[in-house]
C-alpha atoms as a PDB file:
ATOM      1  CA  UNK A   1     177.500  53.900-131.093  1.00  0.00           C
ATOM      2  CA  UNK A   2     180.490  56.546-131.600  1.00  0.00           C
ATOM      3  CA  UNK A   3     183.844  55.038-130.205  1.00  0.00           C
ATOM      4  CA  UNK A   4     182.594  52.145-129.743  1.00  0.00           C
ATOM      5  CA  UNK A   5     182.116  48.222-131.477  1.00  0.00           C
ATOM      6  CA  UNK A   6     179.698  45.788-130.954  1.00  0.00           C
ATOM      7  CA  UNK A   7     180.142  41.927-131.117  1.00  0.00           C
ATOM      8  CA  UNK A   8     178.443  40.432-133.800  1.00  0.00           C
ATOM      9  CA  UNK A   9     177.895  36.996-134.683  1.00  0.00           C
ATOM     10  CA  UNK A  10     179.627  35.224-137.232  1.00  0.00           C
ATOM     11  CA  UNK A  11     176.318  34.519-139.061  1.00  0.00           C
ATOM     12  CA  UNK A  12     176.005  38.514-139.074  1.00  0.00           C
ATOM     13  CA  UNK A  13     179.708  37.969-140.347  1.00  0.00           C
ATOM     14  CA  UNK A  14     178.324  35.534-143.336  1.00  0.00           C
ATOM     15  CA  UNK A  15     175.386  38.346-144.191  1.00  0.00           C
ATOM     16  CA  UNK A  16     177.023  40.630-144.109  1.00  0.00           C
ATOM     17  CA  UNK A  17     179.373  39.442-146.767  1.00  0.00           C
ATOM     18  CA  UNK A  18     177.504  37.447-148.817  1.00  0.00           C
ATOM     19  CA  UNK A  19     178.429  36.590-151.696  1.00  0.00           C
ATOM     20  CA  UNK A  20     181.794  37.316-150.931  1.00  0.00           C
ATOM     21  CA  UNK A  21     181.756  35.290-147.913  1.00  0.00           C
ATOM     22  CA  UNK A  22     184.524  32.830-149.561  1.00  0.00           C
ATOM     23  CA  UNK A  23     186.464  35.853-150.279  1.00  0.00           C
ATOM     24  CA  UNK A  24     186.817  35.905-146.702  1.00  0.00           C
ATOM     25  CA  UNK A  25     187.550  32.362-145.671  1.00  0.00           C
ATOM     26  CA  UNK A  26     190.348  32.383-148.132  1.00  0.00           C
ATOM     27  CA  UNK A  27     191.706  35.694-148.337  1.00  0.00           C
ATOM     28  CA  UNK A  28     191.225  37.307-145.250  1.00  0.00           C
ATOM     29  CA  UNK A  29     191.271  34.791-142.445  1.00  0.00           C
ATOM     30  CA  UNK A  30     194.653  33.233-143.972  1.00  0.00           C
ATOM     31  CA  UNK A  31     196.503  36.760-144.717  1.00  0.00           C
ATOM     32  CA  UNK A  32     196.902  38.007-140.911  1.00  0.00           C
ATOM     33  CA  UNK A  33     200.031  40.044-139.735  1.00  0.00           C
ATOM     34  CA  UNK A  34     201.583  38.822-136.569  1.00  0.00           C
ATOM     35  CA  UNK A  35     203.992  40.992-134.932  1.00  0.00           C
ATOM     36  CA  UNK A  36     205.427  37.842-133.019  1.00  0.00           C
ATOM     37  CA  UNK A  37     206.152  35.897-135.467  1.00  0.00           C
ATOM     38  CA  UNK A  38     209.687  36.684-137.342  1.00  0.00           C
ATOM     39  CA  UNK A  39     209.097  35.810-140.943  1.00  0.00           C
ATOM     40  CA  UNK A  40     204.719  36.564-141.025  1.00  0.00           C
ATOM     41  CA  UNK A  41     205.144  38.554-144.015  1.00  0.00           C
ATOM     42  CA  UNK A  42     201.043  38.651-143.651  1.00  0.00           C
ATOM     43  CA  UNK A  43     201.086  34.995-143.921  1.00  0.00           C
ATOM     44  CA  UNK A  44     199.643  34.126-140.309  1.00  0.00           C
ATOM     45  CA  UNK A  45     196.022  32.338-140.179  1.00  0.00           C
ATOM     46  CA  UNK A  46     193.704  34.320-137.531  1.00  0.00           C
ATOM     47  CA  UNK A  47     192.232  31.838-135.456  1.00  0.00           C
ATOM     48  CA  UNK A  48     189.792  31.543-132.304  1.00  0.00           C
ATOM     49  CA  UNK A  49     188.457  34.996-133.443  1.00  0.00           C
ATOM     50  CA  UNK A  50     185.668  37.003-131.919  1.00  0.00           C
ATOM     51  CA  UNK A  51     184.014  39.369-134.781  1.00  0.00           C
ATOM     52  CA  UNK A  52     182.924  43.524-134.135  1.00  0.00           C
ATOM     53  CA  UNK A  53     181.217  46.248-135.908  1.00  0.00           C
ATOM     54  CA  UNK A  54     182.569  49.821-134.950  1.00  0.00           C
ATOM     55  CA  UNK A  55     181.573  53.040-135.546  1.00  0.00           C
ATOM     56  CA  UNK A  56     182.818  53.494-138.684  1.00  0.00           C
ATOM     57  CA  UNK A  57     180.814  50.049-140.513  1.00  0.00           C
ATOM     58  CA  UNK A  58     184.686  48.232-140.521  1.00  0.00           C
ATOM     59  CA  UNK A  59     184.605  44.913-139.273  1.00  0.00           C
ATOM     60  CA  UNK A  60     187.261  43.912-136.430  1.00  0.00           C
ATOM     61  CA  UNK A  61     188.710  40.569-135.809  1.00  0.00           C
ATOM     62  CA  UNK A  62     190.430  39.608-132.896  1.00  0.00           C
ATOM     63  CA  UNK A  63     191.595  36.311-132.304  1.00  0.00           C
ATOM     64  CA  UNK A  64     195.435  34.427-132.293  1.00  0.00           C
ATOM     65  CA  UNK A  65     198.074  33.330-134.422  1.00  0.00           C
ATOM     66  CA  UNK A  66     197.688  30.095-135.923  1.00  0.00           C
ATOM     67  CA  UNK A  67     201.562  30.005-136.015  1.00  0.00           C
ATOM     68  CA  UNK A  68     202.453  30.631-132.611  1.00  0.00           C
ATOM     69  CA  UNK A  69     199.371  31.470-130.407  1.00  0.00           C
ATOM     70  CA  UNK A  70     199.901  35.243-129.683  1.00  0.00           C
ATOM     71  CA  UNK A  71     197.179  37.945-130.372  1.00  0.00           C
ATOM     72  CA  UNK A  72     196.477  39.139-133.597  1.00  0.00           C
ATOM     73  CA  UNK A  73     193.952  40.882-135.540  1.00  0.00           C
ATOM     74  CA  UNK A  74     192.546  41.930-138.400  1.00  0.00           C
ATOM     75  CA  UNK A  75     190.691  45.612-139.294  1.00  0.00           C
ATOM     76  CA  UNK A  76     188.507  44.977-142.394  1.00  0.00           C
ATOM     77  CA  UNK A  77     187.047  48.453-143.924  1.00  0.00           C
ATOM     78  CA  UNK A  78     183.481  47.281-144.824  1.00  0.00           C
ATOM     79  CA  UNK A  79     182.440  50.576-144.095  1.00  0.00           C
ATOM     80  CA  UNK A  80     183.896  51.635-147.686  1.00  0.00           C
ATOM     81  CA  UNK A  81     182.077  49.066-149.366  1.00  0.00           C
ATOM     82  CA  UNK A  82     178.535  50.488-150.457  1.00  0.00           C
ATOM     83  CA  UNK A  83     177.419  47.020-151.279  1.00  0.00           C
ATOM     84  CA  UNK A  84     177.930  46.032-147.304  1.00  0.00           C
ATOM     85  CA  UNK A  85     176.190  49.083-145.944  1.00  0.00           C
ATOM     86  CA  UNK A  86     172.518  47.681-146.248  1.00  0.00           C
ATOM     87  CA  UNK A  87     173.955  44.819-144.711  1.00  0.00           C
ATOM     88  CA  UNK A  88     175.310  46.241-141.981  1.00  0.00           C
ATOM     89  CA  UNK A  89     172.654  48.628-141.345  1.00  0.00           C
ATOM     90  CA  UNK A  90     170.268  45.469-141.197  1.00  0.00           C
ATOM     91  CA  UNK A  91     172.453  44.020-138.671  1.00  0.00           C
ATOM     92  CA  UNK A  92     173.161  46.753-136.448  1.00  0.00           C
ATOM     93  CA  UNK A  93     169.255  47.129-136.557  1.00  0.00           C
ATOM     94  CA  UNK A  94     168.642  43.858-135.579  1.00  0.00           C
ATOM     95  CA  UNK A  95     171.451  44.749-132.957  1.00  0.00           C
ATOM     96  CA  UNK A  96     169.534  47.489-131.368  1.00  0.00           C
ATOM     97  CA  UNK A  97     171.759  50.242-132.614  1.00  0.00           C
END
């Protein structure tokens, strides 16, 4: 899987997480740099997002700006996070990878 990321559902999303699944909702989702919106500040909401897995166990979001409808996304380093890694090992096996 080198180079590359895989789409992953966002039930994988919620497993993967677990208990810090609301962590996500509130923190994450709502916190989004937008580089087209003038005064973001990290304050855009990610919306109509499709969720990935790379190489590296770090989740990707890409979706668009609640505010004003242009692309944004987020980079999430799971892959740091030893409590995710059975996780996403269990996914990506599930996966095929």
């Amino acid at each position: 899987m080198k180079g590359k990321k895989i789409h992953i559902t966002p039930e994988n999303l919620k497993f993967i997480y677990g208990d810090d699944y609301n962590f996500f909702l509130t923190k994450i989702v709502s916190n989004g740099f937008c580089p087209q919106c003038p005064d973001s500040r990290y304050s855009s909401t990610i919306t109509n997002y499709e969720i990935f897995l790379n190489d590296l166990n770090d989740i990707i979001l890409e979706g668009v700006c609640a505010k004003c409808g242009g692309k944004i996304g987020r980079y999430l380093e799971t892959g740091e996070v030893a409590g995710y890694l059975p996780r996403i090992k269990e996914v990506l096996r599930q996966s095929g990878f």
